[in-house]
Protein backbone atom coordinates (compact mmCIF):
# COMPACT_ATOMS: atom_id res chain seq x y z
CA UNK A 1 5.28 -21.14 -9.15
CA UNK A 2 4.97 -25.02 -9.42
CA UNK A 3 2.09 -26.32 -11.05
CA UNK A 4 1.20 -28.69 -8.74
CA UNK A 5 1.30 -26.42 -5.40
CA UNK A 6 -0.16 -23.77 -7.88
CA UNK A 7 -3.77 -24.32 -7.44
CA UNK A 8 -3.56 -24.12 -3.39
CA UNK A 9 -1.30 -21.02 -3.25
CA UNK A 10 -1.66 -19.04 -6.19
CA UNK A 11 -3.88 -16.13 -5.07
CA UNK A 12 -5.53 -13.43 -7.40
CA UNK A 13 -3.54 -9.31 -7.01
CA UNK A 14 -6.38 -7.92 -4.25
CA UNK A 15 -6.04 -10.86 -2.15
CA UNK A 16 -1.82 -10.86 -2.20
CA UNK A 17 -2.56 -7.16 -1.52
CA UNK A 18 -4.53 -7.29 1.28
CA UNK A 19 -2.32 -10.24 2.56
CA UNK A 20 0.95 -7.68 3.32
CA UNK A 21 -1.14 -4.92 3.75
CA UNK A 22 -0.29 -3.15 0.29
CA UNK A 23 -2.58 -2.14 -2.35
CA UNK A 24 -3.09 -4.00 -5.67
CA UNK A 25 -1.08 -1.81 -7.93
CA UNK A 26 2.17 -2.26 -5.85
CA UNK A 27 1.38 -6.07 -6.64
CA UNK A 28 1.05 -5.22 -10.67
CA UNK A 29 4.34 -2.98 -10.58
CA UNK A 30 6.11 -6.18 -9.13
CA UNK A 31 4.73 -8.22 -11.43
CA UNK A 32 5.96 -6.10 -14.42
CA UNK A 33 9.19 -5.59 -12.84
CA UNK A 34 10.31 -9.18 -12.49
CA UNK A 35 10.44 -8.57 -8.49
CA UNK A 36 7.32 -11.16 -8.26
CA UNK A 37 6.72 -14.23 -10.32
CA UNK A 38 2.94 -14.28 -11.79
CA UNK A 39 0.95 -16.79 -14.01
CA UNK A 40 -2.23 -15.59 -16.03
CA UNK A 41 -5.88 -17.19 -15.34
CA UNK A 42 -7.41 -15.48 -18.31
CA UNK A 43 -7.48 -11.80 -16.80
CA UNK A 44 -6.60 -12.97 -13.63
CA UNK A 45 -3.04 -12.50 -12.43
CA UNK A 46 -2.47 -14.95 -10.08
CA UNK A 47 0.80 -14.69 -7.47
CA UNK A 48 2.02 -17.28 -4.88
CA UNK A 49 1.03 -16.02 -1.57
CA UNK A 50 4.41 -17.14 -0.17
CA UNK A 51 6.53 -15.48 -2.40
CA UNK A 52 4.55 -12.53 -1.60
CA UNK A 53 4.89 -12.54 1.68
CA UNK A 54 8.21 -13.15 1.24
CA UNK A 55 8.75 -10.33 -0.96
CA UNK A 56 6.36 -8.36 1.74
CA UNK A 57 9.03 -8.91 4.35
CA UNK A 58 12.09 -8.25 2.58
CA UNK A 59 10.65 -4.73 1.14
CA UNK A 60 9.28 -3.73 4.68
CA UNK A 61 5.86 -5.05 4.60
CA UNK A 62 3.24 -5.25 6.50
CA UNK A 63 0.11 -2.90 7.49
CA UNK A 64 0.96 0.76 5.92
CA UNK A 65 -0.62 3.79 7.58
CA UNK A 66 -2.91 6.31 5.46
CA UNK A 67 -1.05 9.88 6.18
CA UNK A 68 -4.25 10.94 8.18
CA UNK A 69 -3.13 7.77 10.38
CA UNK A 70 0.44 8.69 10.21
CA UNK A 71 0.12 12.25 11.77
CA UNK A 72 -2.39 11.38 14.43
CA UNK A 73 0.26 8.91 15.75
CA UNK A 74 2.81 11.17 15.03
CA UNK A 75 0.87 14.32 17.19
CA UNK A 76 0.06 12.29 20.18
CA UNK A 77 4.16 11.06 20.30
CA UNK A 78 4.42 15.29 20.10
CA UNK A 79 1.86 15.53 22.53
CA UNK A 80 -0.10 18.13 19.56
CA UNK A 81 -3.13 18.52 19.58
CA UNK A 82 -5.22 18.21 16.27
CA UNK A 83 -5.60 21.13 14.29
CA UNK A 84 -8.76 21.97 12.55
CA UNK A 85 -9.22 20.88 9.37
CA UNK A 86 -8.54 23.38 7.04
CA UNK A 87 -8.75 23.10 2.55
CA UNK A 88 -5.98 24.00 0.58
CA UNK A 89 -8.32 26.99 -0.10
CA UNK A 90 -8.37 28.04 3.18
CA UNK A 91 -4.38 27.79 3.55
CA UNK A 92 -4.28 29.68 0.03
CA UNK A 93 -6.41 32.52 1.04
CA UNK A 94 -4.63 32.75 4.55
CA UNK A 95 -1.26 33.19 2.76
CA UNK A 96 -2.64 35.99 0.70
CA UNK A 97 -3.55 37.41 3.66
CA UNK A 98 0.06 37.10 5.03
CA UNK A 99 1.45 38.35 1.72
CA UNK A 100 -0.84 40.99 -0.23
């Protein structure tokens, strides 16, 4: 990051987060990996918001769906409807019932 363009585009993790639409630990684990260039502000880590978008792009980024968004889209393209919610509970005690 430049120093001088630092102050208008260095951004805090939440914020470069939010920006690509991942959460702020993927942000850290680029940090520490040497995928994303980062600068401290005393416990702040700030990022450049283009090179995060940049870096957003190139690893496929953009809005990620939750899995309980994932299979709703992924029923209706089945045409499925929902299934009742059921607790790993109830699927354990249903399989002993399959298999006493």
């Amino acid at each position: 990051m430049a120093k001088e363009s630092e102050r208008e585009l260095a951004i805090g993790v939440r914020e470069a987060a939010g920006l690509i639409g991942r959460s702020p630990e993927t942000i850290r684990r680029w940090v520490r990996s040497g995928l994303l260039q980062a600068e401290r502000d005393g416990r702040r880590i700030l990022v450049s918001s283009s090179e995060v978008r940049a870096l957003g792009e190139e690893r496929g980024g953009g809005p990620h769906l939750r899995l309980s968004e994932w299979a709703a889209e992924a029923r209706r393209a089945l045409g499925q409807p929902r299934s009742p919610r059921r607790s790993a509970a109830d699927l354990v005690l249903e399989d002993r019932r399959r298999h006493p």
